[in-house]
N, C-alpha and C. Protein backbone atom coordinates (compact mmCIF):
# COMPACT_ATOMS: atom_id res chain seq x y z
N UNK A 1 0.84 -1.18 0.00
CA UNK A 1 0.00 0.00 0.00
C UNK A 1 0.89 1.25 0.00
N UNK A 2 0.57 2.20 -0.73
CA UNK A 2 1.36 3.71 -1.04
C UNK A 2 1.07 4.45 -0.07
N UNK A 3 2.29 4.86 1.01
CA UNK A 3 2.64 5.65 2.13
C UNK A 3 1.61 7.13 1.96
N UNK A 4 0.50 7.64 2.14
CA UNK A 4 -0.11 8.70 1.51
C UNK A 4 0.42 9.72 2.02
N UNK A 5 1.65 9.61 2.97
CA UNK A 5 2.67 10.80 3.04
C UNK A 5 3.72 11.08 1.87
N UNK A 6 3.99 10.32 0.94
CA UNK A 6 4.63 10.29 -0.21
C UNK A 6 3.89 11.05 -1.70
N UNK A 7 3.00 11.37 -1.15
CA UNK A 7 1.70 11.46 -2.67
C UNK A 7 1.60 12.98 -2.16
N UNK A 8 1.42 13.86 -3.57
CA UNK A 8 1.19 15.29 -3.37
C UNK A 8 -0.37 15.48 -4.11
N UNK A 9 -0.74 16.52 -3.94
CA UNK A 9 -2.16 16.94 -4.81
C UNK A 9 -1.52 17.29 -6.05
N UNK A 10 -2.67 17.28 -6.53
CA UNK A 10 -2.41 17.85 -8.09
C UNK A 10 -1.94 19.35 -8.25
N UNK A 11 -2.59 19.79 -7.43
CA UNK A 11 -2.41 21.40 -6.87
C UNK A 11 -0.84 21.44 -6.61
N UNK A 12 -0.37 20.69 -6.12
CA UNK A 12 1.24 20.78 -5.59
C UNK A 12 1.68 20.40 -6.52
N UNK A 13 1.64 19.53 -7.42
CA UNK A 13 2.56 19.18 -8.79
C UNK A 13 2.33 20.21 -9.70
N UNK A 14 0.99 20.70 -9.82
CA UNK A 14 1.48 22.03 -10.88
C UNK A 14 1.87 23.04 -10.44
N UNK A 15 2.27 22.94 -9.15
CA UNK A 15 2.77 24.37 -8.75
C UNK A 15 4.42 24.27 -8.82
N UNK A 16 4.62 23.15 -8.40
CA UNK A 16 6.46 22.11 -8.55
C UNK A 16 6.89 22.63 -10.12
N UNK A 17 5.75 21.59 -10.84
CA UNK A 17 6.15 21.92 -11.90
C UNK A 17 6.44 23.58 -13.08
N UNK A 18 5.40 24.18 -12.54
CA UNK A 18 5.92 25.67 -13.10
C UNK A 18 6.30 26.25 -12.40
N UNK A 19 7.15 25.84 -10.93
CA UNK A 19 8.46 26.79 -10.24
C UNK A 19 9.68 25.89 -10.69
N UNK A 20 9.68 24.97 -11.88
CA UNK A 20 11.14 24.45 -12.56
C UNK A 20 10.84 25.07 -14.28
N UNK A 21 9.42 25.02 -14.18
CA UNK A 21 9.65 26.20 -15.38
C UNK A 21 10.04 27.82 -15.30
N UNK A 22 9.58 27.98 -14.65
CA UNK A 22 10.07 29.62 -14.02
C UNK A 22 11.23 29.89 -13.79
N UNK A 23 11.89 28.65 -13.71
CA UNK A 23 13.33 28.87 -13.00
C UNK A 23 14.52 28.18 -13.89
N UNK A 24 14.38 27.67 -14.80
CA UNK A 24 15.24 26.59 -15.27
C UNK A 24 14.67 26.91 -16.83
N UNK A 25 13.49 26.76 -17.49
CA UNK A 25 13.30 26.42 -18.81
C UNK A 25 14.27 27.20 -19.65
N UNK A 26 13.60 28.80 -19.43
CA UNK A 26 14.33 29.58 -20.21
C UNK A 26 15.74 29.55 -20.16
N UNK A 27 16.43 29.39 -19.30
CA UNK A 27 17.70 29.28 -19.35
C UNK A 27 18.50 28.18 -20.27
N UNK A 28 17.68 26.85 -20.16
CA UNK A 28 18.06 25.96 -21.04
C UNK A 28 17.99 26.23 -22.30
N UNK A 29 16.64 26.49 -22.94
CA UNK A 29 16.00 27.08 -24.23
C UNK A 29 17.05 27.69 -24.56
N UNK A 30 17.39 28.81 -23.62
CA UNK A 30 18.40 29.95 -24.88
C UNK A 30 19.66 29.25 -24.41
N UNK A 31 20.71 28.14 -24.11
CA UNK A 31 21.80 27.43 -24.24
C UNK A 31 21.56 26.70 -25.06
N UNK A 32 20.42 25.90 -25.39
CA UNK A 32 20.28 24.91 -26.40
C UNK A 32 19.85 25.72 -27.31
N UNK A 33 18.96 26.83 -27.58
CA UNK A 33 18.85 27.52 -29.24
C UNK A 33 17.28 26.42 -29.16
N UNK A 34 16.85 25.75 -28.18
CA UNK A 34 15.89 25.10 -28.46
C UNK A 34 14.93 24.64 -27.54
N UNK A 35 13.86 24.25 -27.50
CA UNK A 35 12.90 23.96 -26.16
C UNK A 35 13.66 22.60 -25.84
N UNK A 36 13.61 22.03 -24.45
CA UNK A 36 13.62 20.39 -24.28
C UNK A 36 13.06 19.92 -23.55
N UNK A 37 13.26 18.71 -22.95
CA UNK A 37 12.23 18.15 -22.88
C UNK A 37 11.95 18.18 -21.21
N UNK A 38 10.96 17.76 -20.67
CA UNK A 38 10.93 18.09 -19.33
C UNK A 38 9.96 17.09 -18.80
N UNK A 39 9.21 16.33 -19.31
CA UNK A 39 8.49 15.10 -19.35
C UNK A 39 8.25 13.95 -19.99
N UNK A 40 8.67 12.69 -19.20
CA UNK A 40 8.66 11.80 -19.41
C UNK A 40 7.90 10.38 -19.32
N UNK A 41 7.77 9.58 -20.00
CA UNK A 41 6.51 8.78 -20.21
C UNK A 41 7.27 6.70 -20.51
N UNK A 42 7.64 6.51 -18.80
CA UNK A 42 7.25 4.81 -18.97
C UNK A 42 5.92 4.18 -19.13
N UNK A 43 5.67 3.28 -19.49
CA UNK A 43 4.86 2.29 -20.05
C UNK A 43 4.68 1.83 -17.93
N UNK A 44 3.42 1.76 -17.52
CA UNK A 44 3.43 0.79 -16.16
C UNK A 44 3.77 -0.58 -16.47
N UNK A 45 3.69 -1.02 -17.39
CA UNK A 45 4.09 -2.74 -17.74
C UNK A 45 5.62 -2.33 -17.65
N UNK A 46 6.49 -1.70 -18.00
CA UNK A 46 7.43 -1.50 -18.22
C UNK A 46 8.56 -0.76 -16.56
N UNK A 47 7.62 -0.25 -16.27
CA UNK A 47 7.99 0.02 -14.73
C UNK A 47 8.25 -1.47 -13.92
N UNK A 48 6.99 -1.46 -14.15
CA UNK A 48 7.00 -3.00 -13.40
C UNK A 48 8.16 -4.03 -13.00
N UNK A 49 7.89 -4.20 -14.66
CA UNK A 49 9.40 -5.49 -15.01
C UNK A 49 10.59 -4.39 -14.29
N UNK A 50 11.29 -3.43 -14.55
CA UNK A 50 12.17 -2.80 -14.02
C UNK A 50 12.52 -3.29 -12.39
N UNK A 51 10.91 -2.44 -11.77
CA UNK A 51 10.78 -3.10 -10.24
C UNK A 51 10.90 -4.50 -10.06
N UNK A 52 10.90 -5.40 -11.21
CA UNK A 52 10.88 -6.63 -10.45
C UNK A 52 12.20 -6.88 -10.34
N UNK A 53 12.63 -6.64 -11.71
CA UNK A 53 14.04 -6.97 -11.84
C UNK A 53 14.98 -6.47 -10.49
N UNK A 54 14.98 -5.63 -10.34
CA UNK A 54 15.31 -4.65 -9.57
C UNK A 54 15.83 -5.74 -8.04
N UNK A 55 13.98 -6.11 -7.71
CA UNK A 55 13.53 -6.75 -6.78
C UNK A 55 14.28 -7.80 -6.63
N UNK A 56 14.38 -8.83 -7.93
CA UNK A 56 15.18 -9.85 -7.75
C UNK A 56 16.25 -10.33 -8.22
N UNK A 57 17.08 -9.04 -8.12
CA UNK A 57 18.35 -9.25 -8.82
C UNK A 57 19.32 -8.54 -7.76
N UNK A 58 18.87 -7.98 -6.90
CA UNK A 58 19.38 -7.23 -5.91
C UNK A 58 19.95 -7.90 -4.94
N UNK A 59 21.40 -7.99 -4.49
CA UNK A 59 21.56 -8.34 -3.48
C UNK A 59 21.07 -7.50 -2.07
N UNK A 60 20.57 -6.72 -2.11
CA UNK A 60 19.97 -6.13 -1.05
C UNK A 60 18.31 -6.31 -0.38
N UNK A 61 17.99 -5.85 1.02
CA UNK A 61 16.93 -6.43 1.45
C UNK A 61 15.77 -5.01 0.62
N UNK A 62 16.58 -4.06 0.81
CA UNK A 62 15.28 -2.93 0.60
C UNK A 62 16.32 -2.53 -0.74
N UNK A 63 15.98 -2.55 -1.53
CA UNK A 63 17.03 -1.72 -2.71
C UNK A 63 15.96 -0.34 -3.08
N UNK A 64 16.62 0.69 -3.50
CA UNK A 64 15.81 1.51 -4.30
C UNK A 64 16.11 2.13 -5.26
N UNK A 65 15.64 2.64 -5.78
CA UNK A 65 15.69 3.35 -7.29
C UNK A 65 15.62 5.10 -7.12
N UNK A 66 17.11 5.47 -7.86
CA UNK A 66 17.38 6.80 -8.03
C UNK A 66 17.18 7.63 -9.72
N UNK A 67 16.71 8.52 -9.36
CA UNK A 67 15.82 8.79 -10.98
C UNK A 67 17.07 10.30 -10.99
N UNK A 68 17.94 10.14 -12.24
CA UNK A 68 18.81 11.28 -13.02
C UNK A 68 18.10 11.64 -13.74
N UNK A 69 18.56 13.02 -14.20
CA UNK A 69 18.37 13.89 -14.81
C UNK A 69 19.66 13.59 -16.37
N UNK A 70 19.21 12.89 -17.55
CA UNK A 70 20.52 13.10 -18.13
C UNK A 70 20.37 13.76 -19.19
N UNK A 71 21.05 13.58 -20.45
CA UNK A 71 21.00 14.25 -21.61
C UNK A 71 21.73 13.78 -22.57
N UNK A 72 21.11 13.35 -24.10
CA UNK A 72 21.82 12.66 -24.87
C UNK A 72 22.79 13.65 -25.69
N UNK A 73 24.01 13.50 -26.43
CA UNK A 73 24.60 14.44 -27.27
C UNK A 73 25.34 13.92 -28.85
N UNK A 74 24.25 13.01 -29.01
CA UNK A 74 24.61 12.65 -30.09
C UNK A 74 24.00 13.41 -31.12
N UNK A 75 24.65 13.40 -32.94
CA UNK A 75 24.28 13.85 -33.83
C UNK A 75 22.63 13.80 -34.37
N UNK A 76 22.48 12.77 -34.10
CA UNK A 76 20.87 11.98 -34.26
C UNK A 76 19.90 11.96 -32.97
N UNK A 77 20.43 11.78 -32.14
CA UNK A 77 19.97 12.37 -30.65
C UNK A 77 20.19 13.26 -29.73
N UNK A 78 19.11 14.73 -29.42
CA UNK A 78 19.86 15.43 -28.48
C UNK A 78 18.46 15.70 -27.67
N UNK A 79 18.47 16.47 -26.80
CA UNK A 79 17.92 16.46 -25.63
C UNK A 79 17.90 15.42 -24.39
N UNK A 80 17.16 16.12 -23.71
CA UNK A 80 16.53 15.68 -22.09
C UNK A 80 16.29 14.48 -22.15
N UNK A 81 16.82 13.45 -21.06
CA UNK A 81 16.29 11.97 -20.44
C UNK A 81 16.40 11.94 -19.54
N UNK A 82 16.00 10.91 -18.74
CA UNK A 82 16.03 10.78 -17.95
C UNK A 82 16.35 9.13 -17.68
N UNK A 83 16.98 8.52 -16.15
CA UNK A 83 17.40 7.25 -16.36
C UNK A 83 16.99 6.87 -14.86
N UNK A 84 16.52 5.80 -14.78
CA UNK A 84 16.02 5.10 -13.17
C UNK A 84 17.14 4.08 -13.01
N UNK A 85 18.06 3.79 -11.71
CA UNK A 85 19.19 3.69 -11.09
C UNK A 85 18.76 2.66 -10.05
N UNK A 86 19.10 1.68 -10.17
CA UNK A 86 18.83 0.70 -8.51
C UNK A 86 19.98 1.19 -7.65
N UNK A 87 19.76 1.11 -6.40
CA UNK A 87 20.52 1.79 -5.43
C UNK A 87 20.70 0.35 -4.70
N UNK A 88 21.85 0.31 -3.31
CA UNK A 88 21.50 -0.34 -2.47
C UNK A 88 20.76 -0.53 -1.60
N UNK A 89 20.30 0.69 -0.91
CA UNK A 89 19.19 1.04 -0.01
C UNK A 89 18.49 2.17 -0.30
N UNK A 90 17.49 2.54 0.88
CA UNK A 90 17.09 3.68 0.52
C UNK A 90 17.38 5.13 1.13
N UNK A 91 18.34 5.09 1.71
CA UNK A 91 19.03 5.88 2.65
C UNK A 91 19.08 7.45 1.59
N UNK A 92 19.04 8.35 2.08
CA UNK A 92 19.68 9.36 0.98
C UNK A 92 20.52 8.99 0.95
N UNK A 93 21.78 8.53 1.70
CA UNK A 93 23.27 8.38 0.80
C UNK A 93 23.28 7.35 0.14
N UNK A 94 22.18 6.59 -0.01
CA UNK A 94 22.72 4.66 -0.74
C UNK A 94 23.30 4.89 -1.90
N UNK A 95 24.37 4.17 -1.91
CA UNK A 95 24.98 3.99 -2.85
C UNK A 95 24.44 2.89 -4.10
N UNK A 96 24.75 3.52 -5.30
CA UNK A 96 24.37 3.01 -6.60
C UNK A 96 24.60 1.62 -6.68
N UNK A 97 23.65 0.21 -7.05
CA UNK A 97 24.07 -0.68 -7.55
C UNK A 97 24.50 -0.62 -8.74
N UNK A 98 25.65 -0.77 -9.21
CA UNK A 98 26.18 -0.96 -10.37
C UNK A 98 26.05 -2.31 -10.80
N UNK A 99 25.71 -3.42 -9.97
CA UNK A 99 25.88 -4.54 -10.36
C UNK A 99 24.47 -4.79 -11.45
N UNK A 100 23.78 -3.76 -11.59
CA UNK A 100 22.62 -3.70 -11.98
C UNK A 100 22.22 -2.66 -12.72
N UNK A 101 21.65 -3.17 -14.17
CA UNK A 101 21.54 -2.14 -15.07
C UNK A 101 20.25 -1.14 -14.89
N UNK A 102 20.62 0.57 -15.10
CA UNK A 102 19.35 1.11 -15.53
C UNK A 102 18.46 1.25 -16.44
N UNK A 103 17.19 1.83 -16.11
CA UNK A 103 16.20 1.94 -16.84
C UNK A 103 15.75 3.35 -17.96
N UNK A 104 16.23 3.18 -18.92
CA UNK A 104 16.14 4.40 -20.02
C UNK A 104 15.11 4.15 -21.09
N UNK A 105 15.38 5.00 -22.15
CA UNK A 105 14.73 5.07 -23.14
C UNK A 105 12.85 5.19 -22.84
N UNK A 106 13.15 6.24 -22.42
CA UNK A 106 11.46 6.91 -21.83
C UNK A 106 11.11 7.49 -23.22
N UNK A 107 9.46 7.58 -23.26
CA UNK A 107 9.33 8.37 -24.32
C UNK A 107 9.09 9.67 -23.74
N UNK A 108 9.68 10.58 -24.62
CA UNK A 108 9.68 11.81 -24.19
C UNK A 108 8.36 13.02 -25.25
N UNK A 109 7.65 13.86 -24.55
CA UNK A 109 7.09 14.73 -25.03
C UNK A 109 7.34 15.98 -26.01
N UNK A 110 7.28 15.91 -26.97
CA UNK A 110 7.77 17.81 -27.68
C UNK A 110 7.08 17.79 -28.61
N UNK A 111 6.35 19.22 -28.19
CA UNK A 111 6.86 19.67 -27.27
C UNK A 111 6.32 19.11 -26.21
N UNK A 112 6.88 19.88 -25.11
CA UNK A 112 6.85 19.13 -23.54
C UNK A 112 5.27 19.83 -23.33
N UNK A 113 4.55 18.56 -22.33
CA UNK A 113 3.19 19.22 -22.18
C UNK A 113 3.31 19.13 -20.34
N UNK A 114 2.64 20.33 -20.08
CA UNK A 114 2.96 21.15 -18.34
C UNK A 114 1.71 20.06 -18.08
N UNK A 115 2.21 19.91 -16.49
CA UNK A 115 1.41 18.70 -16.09
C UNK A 115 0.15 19.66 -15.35
């Protein structure tokens, strides 16, 4: 069952979300010469398997998952991604399982649509 101290209103995510537009978009826009991306879209079937994997591939009792901010810079690919990270625990400091691959290739929005 989902901790309902973990869960925000909708009211609080659009307010999150356009104080990282207010604060961040434009700045990117005019370094890149271009909008990017700022939302991202797994599949729940696709979460899932991640979490399971995650679940049972982990040498750890509680493992968790750390979500980056990255960015591709290839000729054929550029902008905003993002990548989900198994950790060892859930500590703020846990350290990264490396023994364990992340989760990429989100589909991404553009333009980006404000939640």
């Amino acid at each position: 069952m989902l901790n309902s101290s973990s869960v925000i209103s909708v009211e609080e995510a659009r307010k999150l979300q356009q104080n990282w537009i207010d604060t961040r978009a434009a700045a990117i826009e005019k370094e890149m010469g271009m909008e990017d991306g700022r939302e991202f879209l797994f599949s729940l079937d696709e979460l899932q398997k991640f979490l399971e994997y995650v679940k049972e591939n982990s040498k750890s009792e509680n493992p968790g998952i750390r979500i980056y901010l990255a960015a591709y810079n290839a000729k054929d690919k550029k902008g905003a991604t993002v990548f989900l990270a198994p950790t060892k625990d859930t500590s703020l400091h846990s350290e990264n399982d490396y023994t364990l691959q992340p989760l990429n290739r989100a589909m991404q929005g553009m333009p980006p649509r404000n939640y």
